[in-house]
PDB file of N, CA and C in Angstrom:
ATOM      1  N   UNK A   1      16.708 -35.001  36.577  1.00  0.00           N
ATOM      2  CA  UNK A   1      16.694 -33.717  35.922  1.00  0.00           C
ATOM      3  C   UNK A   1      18.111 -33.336  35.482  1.00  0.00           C
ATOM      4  N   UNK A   2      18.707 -33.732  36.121  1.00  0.00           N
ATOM      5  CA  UNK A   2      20.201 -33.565  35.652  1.00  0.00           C
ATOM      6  C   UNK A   2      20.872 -34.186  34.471  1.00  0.00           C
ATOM      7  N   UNK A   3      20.464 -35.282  34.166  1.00  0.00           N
ATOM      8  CA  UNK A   3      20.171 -35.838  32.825  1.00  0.00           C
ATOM      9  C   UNK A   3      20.018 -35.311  32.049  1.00  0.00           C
ATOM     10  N   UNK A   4      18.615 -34.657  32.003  1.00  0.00           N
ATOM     11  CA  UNK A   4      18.134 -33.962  31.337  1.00  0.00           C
ATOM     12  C   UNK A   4      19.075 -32.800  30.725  1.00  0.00           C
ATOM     13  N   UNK A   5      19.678 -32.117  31.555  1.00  0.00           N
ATOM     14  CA  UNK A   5      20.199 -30.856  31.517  1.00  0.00           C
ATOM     15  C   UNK A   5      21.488 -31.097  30.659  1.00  0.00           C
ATOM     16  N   UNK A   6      22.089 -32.456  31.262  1.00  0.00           N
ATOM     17  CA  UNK A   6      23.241 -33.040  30.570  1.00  0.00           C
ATOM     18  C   UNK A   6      22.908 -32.675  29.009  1.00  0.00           C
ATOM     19  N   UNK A   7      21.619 -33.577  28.558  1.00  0.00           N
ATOM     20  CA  UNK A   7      21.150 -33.980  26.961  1.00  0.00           C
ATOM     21  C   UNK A   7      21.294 -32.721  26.551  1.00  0.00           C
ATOM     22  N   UNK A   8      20.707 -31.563  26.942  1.00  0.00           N
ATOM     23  CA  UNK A   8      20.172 -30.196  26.024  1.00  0.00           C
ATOM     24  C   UNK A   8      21.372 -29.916  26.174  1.00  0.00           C
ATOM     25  N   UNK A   9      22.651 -29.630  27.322  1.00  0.00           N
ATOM     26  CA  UNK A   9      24.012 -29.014  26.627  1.00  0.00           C
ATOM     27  C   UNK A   9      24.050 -29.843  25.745  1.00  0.00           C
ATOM     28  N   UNK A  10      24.497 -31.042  25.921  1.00  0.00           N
ATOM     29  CA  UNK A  10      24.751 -31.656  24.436  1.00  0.00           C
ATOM     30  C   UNK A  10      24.374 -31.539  23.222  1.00  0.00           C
ATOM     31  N   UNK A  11      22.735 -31.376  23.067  1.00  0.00           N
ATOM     32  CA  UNK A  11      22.697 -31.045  21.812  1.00  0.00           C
ATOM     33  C   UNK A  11      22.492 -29.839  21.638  1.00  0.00           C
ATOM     34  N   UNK A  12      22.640 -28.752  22.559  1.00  0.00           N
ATOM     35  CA  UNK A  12      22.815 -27.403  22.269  1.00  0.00           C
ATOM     36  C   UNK A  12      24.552 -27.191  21.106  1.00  0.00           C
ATOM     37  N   UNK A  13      25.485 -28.335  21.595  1.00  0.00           N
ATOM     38  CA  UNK A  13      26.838 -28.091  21.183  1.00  0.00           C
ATOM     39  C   UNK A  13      26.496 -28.641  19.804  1.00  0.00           C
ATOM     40  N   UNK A  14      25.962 -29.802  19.168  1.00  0.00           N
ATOM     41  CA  UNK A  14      26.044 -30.784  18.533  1.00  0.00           C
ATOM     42  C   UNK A  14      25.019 -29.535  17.292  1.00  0.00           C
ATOM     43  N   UNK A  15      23.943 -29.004  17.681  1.00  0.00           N
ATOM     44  CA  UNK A  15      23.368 -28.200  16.793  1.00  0.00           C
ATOM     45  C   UNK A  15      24.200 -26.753  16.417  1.00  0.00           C
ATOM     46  N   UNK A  16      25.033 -26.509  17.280  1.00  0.00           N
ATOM     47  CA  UNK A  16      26.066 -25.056  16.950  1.00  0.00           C
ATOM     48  C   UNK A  16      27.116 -25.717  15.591  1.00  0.00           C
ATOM     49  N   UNK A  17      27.343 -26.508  16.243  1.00  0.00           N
ATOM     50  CA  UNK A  17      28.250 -27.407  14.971  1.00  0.00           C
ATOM     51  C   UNK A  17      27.570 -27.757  13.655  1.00  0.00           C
ATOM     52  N   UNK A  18      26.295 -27.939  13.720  1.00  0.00           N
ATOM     53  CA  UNK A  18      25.907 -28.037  12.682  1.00  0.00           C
ATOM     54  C   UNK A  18      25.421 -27.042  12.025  1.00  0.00           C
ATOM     55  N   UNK A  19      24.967 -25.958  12.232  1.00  0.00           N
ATOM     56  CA  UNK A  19      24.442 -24.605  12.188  1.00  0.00           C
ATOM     57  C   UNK A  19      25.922 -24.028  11.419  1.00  0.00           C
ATOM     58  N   UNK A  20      27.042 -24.390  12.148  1.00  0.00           N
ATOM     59  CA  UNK A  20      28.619 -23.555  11.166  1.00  0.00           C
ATOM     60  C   UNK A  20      28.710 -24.799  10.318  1.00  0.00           C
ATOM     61  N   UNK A  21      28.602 -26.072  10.201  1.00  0.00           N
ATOM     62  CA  UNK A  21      28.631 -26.556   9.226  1.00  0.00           C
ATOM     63  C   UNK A  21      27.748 -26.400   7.697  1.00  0.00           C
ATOM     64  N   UNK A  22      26.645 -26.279   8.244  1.00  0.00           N
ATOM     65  CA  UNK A  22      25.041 -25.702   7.033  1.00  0.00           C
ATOM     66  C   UNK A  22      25.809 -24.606   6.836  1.00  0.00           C
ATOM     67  N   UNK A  23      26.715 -23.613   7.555  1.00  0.00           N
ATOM     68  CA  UNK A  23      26.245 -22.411   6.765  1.00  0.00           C
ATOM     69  C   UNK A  23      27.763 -22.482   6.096  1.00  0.00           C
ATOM     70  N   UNK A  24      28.494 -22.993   6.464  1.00  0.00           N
ATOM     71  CA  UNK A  24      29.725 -23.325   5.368  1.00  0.00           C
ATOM     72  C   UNK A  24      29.311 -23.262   3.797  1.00  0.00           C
ATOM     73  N   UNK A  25      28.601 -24.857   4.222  1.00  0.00           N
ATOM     74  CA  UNK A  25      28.484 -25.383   3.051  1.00  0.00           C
ATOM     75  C   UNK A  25      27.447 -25.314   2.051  1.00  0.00           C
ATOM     76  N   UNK A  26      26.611 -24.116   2.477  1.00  0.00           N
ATOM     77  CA  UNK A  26      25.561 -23.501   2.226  1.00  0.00           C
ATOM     78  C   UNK A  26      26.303 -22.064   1.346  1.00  0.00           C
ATOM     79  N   UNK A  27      27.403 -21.706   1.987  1.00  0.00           N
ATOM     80  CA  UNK A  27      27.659 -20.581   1.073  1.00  0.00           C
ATOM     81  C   UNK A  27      28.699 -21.512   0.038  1.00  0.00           C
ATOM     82  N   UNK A  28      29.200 -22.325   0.217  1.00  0.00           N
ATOM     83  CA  UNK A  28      30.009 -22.917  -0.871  1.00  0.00           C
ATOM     84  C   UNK A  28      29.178 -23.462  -2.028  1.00  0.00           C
ATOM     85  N   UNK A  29      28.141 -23.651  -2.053  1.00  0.00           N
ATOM     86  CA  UNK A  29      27.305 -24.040  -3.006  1.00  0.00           C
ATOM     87  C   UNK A  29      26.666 -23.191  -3.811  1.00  0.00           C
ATOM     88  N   UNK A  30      26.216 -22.105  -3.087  1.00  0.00           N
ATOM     89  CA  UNK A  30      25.647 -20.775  -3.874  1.00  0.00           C
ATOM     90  C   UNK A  30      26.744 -19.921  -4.003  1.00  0.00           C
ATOM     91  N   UNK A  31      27.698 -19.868  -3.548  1.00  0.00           N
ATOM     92  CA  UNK A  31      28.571 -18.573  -4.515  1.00  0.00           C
ATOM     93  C   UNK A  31      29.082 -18.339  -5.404  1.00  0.00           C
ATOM     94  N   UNK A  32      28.548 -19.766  -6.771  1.00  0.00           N
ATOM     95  CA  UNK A  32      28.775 -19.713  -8.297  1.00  0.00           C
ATOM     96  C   UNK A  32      28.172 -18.674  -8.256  1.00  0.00           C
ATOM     97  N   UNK A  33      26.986 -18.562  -7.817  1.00  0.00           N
ATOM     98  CA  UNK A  33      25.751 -17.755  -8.354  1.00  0.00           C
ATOM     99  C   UNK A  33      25.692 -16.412  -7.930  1.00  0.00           C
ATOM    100  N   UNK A  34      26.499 -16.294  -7.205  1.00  0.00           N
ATOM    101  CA  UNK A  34      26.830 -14.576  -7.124  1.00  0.00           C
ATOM    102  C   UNK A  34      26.957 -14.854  -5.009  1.00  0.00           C
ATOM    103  N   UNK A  35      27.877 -13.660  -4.792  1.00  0.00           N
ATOM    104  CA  UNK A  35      27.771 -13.379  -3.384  1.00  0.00           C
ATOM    105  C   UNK A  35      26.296 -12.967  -2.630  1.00  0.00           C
ATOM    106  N   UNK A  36      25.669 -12.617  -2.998  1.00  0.00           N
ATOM    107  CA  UNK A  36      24.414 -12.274  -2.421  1.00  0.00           C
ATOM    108  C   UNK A  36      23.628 -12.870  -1.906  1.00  0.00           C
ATOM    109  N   UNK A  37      23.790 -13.826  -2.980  1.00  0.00           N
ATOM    110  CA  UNK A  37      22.391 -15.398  -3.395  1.00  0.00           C
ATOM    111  C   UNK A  37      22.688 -15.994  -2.173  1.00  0.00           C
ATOM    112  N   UNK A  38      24.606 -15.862  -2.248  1.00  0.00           N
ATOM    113  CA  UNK A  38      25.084 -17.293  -0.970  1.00  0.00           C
ATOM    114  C   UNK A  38      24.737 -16.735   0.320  1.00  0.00           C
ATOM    115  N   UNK A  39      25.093 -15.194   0.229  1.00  0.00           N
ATOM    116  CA  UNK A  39      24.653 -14.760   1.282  1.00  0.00           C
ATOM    117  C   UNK A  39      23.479 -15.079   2.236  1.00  0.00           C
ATOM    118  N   UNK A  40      21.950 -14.812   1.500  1.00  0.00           N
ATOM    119  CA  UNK A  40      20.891 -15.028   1.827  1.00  0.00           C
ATOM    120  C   UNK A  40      20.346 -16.565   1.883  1.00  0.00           C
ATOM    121  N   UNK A  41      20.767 -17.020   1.170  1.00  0.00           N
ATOM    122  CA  UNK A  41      21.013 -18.736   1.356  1.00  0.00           C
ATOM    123  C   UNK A  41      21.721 -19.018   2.317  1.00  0.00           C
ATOM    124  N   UNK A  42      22.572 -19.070   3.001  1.00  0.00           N
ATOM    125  CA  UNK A  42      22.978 -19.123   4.014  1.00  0.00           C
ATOM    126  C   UNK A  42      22.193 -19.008   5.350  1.00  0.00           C
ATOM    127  N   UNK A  43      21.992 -17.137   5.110  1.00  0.00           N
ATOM    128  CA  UNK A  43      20.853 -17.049   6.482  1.00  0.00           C
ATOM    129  C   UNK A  43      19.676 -18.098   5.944  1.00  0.00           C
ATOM    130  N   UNK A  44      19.031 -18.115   5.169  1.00  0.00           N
ATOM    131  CA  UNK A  44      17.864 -18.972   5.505  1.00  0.00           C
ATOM    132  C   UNK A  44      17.907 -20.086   6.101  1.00  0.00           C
ATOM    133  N   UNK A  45      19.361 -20.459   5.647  1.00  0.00           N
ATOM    134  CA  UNK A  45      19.575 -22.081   5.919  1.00  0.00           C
ATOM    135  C   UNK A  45      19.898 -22.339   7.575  1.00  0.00           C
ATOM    136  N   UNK A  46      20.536 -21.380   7.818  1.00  0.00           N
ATOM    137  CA  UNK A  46      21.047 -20.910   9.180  1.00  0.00           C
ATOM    138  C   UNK A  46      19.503 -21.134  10.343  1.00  0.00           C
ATOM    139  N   UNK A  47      18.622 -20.353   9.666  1.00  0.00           N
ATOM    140  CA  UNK A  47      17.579 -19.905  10.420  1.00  0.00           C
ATOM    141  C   UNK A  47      17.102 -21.210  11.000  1.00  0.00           C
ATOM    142  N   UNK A  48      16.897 -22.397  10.845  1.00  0.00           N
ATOM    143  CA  UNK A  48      16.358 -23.684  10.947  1.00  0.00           C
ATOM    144  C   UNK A  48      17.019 -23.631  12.419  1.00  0.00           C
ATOM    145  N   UNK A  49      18.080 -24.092  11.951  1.00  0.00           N
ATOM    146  CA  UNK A  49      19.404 -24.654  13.233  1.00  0.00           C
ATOM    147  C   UNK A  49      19.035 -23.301  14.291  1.00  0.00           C
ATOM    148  N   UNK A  50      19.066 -22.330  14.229  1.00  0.00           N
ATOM    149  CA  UNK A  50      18.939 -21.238  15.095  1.00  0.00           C
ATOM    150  C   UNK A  50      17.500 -21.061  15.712  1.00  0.00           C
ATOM    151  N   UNK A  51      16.630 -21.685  15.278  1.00  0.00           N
ATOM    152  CA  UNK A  51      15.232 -22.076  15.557  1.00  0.00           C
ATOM    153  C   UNK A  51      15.297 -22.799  16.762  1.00  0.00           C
ATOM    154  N   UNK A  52      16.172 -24.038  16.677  1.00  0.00           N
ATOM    155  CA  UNK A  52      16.056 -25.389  17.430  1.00  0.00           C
ATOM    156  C   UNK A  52      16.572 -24.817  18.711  1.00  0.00           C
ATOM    157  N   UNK A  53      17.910 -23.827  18.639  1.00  0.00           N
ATOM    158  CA  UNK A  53      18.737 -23.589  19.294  1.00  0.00           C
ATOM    159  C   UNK A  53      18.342 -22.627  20.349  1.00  0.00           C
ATOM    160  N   UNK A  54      17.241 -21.618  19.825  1.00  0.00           N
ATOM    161  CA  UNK A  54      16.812 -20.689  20.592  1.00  0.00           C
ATOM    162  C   UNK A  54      15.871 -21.533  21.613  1.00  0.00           C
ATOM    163  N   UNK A  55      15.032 -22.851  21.429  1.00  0.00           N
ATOM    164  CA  UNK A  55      14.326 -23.535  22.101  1.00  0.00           C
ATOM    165  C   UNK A  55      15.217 -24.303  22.817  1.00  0.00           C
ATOM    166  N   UNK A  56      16.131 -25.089  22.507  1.00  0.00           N
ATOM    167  CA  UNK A  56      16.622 -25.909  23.579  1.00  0.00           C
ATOM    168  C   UNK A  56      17.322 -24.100  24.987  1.00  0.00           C
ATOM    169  N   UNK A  57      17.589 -23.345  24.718  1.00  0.00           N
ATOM    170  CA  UNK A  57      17.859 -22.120  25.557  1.00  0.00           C
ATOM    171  C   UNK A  57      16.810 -21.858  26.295  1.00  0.00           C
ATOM    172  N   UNK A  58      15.687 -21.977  25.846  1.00  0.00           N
ATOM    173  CA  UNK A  58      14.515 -21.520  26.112  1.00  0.00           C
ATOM    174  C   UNK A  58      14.490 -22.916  27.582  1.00  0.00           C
ATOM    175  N   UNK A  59      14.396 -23.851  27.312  1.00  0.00           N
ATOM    176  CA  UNK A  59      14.117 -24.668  27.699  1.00  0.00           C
ATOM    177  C   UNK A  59      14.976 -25.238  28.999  1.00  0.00           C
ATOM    178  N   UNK A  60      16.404 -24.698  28.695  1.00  0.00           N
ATOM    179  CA  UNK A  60      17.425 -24.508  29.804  1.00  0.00           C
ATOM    180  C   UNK A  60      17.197 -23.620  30.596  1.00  0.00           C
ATOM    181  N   UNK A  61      16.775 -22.101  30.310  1.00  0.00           N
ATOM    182  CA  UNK A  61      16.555 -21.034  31.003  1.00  0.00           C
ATOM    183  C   UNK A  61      15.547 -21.440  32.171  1.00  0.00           C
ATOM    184  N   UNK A  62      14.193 -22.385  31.648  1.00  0.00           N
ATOM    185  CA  UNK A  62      13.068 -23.133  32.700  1.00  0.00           C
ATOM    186  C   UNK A  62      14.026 -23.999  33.578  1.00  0.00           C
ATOM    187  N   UNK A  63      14.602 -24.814  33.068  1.00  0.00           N
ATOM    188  CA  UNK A  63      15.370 -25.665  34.497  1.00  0.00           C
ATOM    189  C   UNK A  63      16.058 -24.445  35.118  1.00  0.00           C
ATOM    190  N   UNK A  64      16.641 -23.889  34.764  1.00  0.00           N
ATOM    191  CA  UNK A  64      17.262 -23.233  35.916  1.00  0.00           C
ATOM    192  C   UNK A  64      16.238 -21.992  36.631  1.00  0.00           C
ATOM    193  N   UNK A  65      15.031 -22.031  36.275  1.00  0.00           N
ATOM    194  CA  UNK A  65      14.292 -21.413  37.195  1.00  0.00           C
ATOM    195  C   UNK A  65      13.277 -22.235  37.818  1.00  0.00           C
ATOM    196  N   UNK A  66      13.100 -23.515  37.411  1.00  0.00           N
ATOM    197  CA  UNK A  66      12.768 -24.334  38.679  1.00  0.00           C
ATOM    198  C   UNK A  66      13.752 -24.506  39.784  1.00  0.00           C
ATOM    199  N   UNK A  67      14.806 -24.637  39.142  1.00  0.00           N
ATOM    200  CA  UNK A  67      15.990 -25.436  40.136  1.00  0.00           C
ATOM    201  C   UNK A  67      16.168 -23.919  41.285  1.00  0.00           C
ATOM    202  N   UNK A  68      15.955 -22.727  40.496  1.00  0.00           N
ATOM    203  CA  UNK A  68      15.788 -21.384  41.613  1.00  0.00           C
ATOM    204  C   UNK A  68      14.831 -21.132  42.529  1.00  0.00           C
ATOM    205  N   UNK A  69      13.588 -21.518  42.006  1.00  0.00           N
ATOM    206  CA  UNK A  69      12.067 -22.069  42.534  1.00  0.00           C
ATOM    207  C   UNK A  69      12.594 -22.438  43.952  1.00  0.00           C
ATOM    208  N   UNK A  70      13.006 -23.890  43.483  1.00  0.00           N
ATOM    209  CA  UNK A  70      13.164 -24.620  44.583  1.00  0.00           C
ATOM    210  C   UNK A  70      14.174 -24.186  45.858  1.00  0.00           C
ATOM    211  N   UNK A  71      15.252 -23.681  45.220  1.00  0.00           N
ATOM    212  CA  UNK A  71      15.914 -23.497  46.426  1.00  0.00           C
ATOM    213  C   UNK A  71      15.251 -22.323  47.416  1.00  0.00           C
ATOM    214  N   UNK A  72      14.625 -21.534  46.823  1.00  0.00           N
ATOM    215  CA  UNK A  72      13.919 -20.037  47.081  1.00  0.00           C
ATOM    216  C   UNK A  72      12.344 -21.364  48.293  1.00  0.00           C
ATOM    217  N   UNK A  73      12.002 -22.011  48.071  1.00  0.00           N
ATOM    218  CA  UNK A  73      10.889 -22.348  48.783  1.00  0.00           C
ATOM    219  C   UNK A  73      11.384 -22.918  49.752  1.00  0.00           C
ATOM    220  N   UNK A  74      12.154 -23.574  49.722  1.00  0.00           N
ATOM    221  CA  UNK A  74      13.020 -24.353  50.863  1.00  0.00           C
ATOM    222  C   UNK A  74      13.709 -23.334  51.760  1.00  0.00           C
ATOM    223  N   UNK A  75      14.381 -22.293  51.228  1.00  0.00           N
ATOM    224  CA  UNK A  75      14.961 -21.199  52.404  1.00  0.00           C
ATOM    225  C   UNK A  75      13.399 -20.463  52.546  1.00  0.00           C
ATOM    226  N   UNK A  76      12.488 -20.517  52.636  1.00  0.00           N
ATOM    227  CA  UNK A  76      11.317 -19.785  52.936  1.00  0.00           C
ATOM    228  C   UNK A  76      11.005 -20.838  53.953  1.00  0.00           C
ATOM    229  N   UNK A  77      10.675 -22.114  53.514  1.00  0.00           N
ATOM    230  CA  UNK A  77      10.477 -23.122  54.828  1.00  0.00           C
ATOM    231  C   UNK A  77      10.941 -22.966  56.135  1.00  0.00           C
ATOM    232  N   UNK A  78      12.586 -22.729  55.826  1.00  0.00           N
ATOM    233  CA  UNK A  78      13.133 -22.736  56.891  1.00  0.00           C
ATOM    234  C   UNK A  78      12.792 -21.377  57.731  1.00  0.00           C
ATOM    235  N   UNK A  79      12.485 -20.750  56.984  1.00  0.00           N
ATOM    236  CA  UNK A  79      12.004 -19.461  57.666  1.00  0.00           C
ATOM    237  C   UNK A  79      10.987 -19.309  58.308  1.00  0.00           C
ATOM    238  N   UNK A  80       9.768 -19.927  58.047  1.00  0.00           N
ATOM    239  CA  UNK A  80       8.701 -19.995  58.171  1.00  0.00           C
ATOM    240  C   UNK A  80       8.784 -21.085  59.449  1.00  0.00           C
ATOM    241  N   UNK A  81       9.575 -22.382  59.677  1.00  0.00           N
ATOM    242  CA  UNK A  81       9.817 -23.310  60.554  1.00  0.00           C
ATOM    243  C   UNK A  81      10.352 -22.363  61.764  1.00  0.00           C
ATOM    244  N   UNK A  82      11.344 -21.436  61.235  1.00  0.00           N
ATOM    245  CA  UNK A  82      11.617 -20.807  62.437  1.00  0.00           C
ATOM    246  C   UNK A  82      10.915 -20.125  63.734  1.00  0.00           C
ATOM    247  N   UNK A  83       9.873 -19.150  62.217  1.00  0.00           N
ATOM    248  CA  UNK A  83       9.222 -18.102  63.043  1.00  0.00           C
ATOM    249  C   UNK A  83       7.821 -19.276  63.836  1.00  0.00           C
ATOM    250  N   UNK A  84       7.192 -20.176  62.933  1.00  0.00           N
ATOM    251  CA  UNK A  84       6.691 -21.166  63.709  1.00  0.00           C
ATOM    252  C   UNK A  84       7.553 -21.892  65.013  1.00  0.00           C
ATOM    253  N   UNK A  85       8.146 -22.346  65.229  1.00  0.00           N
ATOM    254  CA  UNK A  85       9.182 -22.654  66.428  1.00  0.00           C
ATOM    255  C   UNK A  85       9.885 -22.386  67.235  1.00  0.00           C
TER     256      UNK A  85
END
């Protein structure tokens, strides 16, 4: 699982980078066409990368509430071992 956790920072970083790269070069392309256009071209373009990004978060937020899960059942064990013993 830690692996795991490794991969999604990683491509949590690798999609931020690309998300300021799209939207660079997303407004450099439309701002012949007026500031506005690039403007809104931009966010749209943005929106993709910010899609992915809100899920790999999403998806980090679950490991770290298993990984809370777990420690939370295990100090209950021990509790429970006690008052049993």
């Amino acid at each position: 699982m830690k692996f795991l956790e490794s991969i999604i920072s990683f491509l949590l970083g690798v999609f931020w980078a690309l998300l300021i790269i799209s939207a660079f070069f997303t407004f450099e392309m439309f701002y012949p066409f007026g500031l506005l256009n690039a403007i809104v071209m931009t966010i749209l373009s943005s929106s993709f990368w910010l899609l992915i990004i809100i899920f790999l978060e999403i998806a980090n937020v679950q490991f770290e509430k298993l990984k809370e899960a777990k420690k939370q059942t295990k100090i209950l064990e021990s509790i429970q071992n006690r008052l049993n013993g």
